[in-house]
C-alpha atoms as a PDB file:
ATOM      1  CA  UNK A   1       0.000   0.000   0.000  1.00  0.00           C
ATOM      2  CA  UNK A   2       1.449   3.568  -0.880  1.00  0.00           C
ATOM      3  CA  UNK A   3       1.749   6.166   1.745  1.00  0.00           C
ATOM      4  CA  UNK A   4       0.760   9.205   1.375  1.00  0.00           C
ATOM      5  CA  UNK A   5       3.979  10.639   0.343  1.00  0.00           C
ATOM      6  CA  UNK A   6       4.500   8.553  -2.076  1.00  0.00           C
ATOM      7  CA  UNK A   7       1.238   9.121  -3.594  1.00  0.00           C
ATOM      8  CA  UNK A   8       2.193  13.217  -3.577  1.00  0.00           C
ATOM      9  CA  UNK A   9       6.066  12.225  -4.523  1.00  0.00           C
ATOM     10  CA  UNK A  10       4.445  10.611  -8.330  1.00  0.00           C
ATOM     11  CA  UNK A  11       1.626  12.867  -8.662  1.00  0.00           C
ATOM     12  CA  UNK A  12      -0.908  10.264  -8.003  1.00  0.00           C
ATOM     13  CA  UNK A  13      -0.151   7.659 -10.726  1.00  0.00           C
ATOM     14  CA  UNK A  14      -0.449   4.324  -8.858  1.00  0.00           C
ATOM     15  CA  UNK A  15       0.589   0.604 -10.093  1.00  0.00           C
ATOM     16  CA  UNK A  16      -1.625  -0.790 -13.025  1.00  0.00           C
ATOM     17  CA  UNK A  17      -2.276   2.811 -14.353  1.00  0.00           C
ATOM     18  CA  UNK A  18      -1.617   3.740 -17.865  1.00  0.00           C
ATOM     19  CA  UNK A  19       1.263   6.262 -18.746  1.00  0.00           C
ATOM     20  CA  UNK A  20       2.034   7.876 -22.057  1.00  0.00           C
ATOM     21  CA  UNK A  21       5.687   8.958 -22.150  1.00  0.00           C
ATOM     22  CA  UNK A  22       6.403  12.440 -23.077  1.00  0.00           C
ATOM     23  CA  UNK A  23       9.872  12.656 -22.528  1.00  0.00           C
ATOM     24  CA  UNK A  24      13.034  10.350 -24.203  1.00  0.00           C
ATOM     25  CA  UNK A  25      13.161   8.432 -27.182  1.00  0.00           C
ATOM     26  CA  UNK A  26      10.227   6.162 -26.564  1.00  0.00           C
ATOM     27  CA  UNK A  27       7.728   9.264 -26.344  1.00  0.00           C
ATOM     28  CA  UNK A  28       4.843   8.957 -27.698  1.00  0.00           C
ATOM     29  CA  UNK A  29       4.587   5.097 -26.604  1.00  0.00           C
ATOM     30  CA  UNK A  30       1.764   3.548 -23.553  1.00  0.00           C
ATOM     31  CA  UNK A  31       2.849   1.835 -20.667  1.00  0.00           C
ATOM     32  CA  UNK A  32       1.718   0.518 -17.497  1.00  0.00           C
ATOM     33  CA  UNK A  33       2.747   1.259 -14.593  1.00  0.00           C
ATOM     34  CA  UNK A  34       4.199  -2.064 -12.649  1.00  0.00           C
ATOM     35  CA  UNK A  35       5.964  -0.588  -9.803  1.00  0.00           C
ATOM     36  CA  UNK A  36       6.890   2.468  -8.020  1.00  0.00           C
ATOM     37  CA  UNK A  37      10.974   3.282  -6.744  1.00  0.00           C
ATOM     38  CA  UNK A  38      10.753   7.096  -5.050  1.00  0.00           C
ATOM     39  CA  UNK A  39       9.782   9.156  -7.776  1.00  0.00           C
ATOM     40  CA  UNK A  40      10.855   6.970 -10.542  1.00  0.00           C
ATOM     41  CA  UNK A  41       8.350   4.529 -11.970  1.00  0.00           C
ATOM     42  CA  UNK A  42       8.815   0.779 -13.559  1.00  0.00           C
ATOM     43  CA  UNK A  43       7.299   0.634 -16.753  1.00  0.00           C
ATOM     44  CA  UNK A  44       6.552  -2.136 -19.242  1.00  0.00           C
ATOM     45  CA  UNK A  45       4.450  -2.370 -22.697  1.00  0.00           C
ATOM     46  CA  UNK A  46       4.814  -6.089 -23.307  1.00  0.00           C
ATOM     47  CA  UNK A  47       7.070  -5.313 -26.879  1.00  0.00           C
ATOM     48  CA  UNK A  48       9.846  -4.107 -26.108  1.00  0.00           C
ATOM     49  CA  UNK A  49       9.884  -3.229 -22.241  1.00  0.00           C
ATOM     50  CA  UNK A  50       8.905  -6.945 -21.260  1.00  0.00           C
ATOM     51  CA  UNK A  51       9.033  -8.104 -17.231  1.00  0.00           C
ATOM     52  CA  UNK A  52      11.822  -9.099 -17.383  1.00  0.00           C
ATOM     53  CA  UNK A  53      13.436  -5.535 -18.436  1.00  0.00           C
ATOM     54  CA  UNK A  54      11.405  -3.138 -17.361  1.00  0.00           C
ATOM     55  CA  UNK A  55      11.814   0.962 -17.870  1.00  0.00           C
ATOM     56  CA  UNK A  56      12.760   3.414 -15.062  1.00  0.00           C
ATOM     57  CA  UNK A  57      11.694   6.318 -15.756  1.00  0.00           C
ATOM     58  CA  UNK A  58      10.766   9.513 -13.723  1.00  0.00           C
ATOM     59  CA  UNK A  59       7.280  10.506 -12.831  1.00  0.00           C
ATOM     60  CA  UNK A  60       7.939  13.961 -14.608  1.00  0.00           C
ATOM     61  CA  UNK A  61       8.401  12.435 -17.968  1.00  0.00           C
ATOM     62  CA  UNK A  62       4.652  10.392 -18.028  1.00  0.00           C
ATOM     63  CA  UNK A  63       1.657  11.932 -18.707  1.00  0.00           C
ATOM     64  CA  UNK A  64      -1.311   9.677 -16.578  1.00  0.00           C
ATOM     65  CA  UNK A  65      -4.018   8.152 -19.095  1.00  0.00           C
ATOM     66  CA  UNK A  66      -6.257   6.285 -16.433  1.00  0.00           C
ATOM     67  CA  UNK A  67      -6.252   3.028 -14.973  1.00  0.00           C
ATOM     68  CA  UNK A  68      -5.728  -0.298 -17.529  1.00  0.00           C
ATOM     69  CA  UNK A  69      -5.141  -2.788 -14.446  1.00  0.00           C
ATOM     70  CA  UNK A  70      -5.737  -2.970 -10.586  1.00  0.00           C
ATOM     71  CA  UNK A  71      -2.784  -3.839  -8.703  1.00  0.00           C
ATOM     72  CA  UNK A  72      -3.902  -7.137  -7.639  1.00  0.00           C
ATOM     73  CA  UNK A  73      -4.083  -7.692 -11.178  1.00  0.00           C
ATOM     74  CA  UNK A  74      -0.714  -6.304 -11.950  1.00  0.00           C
ATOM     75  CA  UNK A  75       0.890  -8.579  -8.890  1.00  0.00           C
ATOM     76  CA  UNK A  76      -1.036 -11.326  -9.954  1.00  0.00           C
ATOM     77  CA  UNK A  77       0.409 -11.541 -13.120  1.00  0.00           C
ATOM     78  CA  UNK A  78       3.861 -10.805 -11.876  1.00  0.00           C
ATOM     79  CA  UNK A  79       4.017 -14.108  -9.836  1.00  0.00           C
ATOM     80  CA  UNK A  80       1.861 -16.224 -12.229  1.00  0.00           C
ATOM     81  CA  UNK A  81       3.628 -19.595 -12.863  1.00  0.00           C
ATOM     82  CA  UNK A  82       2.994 -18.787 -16.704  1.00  0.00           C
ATOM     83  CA  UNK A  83       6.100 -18.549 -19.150  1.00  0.00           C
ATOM     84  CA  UNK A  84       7.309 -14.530 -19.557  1.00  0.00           C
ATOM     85  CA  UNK A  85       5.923 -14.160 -23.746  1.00  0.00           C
ATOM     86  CA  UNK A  86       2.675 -14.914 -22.493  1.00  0.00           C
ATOM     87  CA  UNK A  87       2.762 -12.342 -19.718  1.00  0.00           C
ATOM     88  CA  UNK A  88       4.006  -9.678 -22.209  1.00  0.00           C
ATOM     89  CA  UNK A  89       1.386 -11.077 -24.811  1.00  0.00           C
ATOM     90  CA  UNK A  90      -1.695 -10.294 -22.185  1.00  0.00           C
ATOM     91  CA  UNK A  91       0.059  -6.863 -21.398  1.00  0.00           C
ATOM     92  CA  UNK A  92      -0.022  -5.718 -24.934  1.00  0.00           C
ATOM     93  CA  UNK A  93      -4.060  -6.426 -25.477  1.00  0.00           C
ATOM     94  CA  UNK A  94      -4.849  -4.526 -22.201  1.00  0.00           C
ATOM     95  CA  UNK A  95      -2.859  -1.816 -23.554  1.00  0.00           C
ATOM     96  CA  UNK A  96      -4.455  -2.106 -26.686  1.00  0.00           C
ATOM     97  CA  UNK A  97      -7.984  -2.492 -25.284  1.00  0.00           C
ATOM     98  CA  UNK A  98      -7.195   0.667 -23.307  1.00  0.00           C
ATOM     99  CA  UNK A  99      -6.430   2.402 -26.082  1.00  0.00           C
ATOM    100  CA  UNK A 100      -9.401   1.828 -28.212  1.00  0.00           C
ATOM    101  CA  UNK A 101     -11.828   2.076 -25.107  1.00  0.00           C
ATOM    102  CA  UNK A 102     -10.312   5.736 -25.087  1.00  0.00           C
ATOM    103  CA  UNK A 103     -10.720   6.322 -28.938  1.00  0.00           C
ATOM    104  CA  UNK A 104     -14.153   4.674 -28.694  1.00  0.00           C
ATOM    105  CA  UNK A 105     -14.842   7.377 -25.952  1.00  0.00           C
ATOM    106  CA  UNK A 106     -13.115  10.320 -27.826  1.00  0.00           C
ATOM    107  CA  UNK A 107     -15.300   9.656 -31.198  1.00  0.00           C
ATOM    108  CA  UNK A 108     -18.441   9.840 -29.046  1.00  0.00           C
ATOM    109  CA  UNK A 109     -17.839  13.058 -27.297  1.00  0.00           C
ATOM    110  CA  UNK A 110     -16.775  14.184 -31.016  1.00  0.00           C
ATOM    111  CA  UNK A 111     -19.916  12.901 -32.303  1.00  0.00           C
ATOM    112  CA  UNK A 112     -22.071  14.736 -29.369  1.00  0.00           C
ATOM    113  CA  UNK A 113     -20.331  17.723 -29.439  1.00  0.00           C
ATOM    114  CA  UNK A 114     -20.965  18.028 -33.315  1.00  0.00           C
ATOM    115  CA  UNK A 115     -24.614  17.489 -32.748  1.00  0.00           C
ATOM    116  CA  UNK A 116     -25.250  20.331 -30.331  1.00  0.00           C
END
């Protein structure tokens, strides 16, 4: 469970949450949150950030997109006897149902805003 301070210290993104990276040469890509070290945060995608080699990378340099997983799903999945490719596998389609649950969301608010 996070304290309150470390809640403050990343800005409120919590494990299982979905991050888009602003900063460095993977900007631009989705991630989930997996972990929390001080202010940095362990990120994977399931390509090329897998479990096994996570990404550090400071709280500053995310931008918070909701949450994809709950933690006890997140843990769950870290200590499932199942082989690592299938692990990164079922990463990648949350991320990708994530994604188009938010473009899904984004075309209707288009779609209502147009016809007002």
């Amino acid at each position: 469970m996070n304290s309150l301070f470390d809640s403050i210290a990343t800005a409120g993104i919590s494990v299982g949450m979905g991050v888009l990276s602003i900063r460095g040469r993977d900007r631009g890509k989705v991630f989930i949150v997996v972990g929390l070290e001080g202010r940095r945060l362990i990120l994977v995608n399931g390509g090329n950030r897998s479990l096994a080699k996570p990404k550090l990378k400071h709280y500053k340099h995310v931008k918070p997109l909701g949450h994809i997983m709950s933690e006890v799903e997140v843990n769950s999945i870290i200590r499932a006897d199942i082989d690592c490719r299938e692990k990164d596998t079922f990463l990648r389609k949350k991320i990708d149902l994530f994604l188009d649950k938010i473009k899904c969301e984004k075309e209707v608010s288009d779609a209502q805003r147009r016809s007002n």
